[in-house]
C-alpha atoms as a PDB file:
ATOM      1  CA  UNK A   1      -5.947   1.858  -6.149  1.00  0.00           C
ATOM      2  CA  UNK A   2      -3.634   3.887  -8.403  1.00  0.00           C
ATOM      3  CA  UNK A   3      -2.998   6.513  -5.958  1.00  0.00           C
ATOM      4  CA  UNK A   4      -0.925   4.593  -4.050  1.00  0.00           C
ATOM      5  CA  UNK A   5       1.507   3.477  -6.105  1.00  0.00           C
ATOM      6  CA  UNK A   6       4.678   4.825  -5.948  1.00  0.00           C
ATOM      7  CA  UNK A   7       5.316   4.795  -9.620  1.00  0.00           C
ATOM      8  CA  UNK A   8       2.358   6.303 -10.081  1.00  0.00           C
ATOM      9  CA  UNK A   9       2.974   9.450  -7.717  1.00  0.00           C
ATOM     10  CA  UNK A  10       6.508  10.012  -9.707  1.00  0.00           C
ATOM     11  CA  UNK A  11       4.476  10.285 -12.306  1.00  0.00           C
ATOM     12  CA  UNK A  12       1.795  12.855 -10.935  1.00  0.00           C
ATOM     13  CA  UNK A  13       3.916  14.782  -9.416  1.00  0.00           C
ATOM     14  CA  UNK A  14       5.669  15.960 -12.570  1.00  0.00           C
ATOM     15  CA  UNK A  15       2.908  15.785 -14.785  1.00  0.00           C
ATOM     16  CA  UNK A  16      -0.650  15.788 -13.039  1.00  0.00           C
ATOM     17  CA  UNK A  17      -2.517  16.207 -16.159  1.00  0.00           C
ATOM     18  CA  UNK A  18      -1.087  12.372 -17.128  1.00  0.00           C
ATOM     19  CA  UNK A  19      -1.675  11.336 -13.768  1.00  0.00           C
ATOM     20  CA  UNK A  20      -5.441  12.414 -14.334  1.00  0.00           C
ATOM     21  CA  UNK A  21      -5.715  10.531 -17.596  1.00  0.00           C
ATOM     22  CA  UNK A  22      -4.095   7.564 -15.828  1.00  0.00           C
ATOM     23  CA  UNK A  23      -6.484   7.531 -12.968  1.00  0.00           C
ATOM     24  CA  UNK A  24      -9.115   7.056 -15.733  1.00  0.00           C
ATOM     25  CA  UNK A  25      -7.608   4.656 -17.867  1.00  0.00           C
ATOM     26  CA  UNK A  26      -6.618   2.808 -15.094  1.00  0.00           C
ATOM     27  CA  UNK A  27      -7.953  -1.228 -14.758  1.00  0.00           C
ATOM     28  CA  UNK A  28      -9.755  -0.413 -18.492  1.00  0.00           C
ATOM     29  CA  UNK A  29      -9.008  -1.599 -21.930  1.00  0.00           C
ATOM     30  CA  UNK A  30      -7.561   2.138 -22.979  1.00  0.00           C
ATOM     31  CA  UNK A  31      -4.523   1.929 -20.371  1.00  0.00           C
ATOM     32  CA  UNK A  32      -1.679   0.208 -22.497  1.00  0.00           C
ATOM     33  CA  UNK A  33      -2.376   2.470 -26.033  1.00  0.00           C
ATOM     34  CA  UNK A  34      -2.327   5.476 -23.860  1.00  0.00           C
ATOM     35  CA  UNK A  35       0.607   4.490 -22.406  1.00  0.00           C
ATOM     36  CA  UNK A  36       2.129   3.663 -26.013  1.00  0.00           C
ATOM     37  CA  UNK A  37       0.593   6.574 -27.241  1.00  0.00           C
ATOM     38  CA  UNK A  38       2.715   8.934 -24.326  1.00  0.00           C
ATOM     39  CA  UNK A  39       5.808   7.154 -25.958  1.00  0.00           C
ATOM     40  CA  UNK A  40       5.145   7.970 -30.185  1.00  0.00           C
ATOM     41  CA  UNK A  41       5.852  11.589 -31.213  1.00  0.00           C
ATOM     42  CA  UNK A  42       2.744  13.096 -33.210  1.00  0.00           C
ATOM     43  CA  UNK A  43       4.067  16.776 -33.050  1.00  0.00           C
ATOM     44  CA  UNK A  44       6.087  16.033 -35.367  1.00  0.00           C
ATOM     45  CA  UNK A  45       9.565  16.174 -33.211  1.00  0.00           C
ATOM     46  CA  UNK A  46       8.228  19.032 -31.063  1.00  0.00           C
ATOM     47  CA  UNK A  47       8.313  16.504 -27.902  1.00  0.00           C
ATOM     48  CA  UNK A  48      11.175  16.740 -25.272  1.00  0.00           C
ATOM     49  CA  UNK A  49      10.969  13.253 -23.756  1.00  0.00           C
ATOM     50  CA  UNK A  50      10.544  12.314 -20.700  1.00  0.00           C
ATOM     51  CA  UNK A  51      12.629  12.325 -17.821  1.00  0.00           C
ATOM     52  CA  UNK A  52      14.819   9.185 -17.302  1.00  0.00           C
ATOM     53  CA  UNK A  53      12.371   8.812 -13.789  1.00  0.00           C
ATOM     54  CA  UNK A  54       9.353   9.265 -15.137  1.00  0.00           C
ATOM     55  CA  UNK A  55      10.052   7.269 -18.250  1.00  0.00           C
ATOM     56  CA  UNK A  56      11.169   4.611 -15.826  1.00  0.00           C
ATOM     57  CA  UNK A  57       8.036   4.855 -13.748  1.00  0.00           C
ATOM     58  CA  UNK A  58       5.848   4.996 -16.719  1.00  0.00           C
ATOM     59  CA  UNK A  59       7.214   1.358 -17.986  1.00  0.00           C
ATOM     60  CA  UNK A  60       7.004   0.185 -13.568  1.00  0.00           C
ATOM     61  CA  UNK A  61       3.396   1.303 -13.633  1.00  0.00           C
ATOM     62  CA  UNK A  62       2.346  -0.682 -17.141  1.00  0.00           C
ATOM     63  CA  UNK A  63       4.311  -3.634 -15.658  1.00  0.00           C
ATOM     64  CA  UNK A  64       2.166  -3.302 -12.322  1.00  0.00           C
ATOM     65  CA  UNK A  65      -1.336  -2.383 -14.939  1.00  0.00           C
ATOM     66  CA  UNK A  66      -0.730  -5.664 -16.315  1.00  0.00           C
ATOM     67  CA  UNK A  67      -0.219  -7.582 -12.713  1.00  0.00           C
ATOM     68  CA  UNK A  68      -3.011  -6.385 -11.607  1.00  0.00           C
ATOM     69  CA  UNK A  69      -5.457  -6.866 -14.717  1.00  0.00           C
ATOM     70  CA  UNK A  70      -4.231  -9.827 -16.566  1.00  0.00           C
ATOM     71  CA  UNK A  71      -8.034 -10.214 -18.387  1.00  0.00           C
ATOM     72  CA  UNK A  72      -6.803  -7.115 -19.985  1.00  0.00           C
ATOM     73  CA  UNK A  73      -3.556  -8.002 -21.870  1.00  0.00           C
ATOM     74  CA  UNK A  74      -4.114  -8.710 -25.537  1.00  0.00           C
ATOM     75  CA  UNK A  75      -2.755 -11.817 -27.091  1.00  0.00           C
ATOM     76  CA  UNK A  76      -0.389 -10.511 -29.434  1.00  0.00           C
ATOM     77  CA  UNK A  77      -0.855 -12.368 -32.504  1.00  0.00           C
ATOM     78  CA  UNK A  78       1.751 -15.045 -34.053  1.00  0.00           C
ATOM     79  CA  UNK A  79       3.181 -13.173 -36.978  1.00  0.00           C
ATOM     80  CA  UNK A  80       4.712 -16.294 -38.377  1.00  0.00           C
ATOM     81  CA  UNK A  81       0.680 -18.437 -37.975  1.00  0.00           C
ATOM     82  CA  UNK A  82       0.329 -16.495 -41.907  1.00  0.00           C
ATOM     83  CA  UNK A  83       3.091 -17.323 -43.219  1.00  0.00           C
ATOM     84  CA  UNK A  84       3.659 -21.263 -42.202  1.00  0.00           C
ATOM     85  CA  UNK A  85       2.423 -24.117 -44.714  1.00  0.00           C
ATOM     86  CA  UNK A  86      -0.073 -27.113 -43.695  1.00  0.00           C
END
C-alpha cells in the first residue's frame, strides 16, 4: 500500500496534490511517465524544482514502484538491434 511508504509520505506531505495522483497511478502502467513527466519542464522554465528531499524520494519511490511491480517495467529497446548487420 502506498500510504505507507516513507518515501511516499515525504512526498505528500509537501505536495498532496502529487501524492493524490500517485495513489492512482500507483501498481498501473501510467506510474513511471508520470513520474518522468514531474521531472520535464513544459512551462516553459516557469518550474522551481523540487526540493533535494522530495526529488530524492521521488527517484526511492520509482525504485520501490518497480520492486514491487516488475510485470510493469518496459523493456527498453536495444538501440544498436537497427543498426547491426546479419
Amino acid at each position: 500500500m502506498i500510504e505507507d511508504n516513507v518515501n511516499f509520505k515525504v512526498i505528500n506531505v509537501v505536495f498532496p496534490h502529487i501524492g493524490e495522483k500517485l495513489k492512482l497511478f500507483w501498481g498501473c502502467p501510467e506510474f513511471r511517465p508520470y513520474i518522468d513527466s514531474l521531472q520535464t519542464d513544459t512551462r516553459g522554465g516557469n518550474r522551481a524544482g523540487f526540493p533535494g528531499v522530495v526529488l530524492n524520494a521521488l527517484f526511492m519511490l520509482t525504485l520501490d514502484h518497480d520492486q514491487e511491480f516488475p510485470n510493469l517495467l518496459q523493456k527498453q529497446a536495444d538501440k544498436w538491434v537497427s543498426t547491426r548487420k546479419r
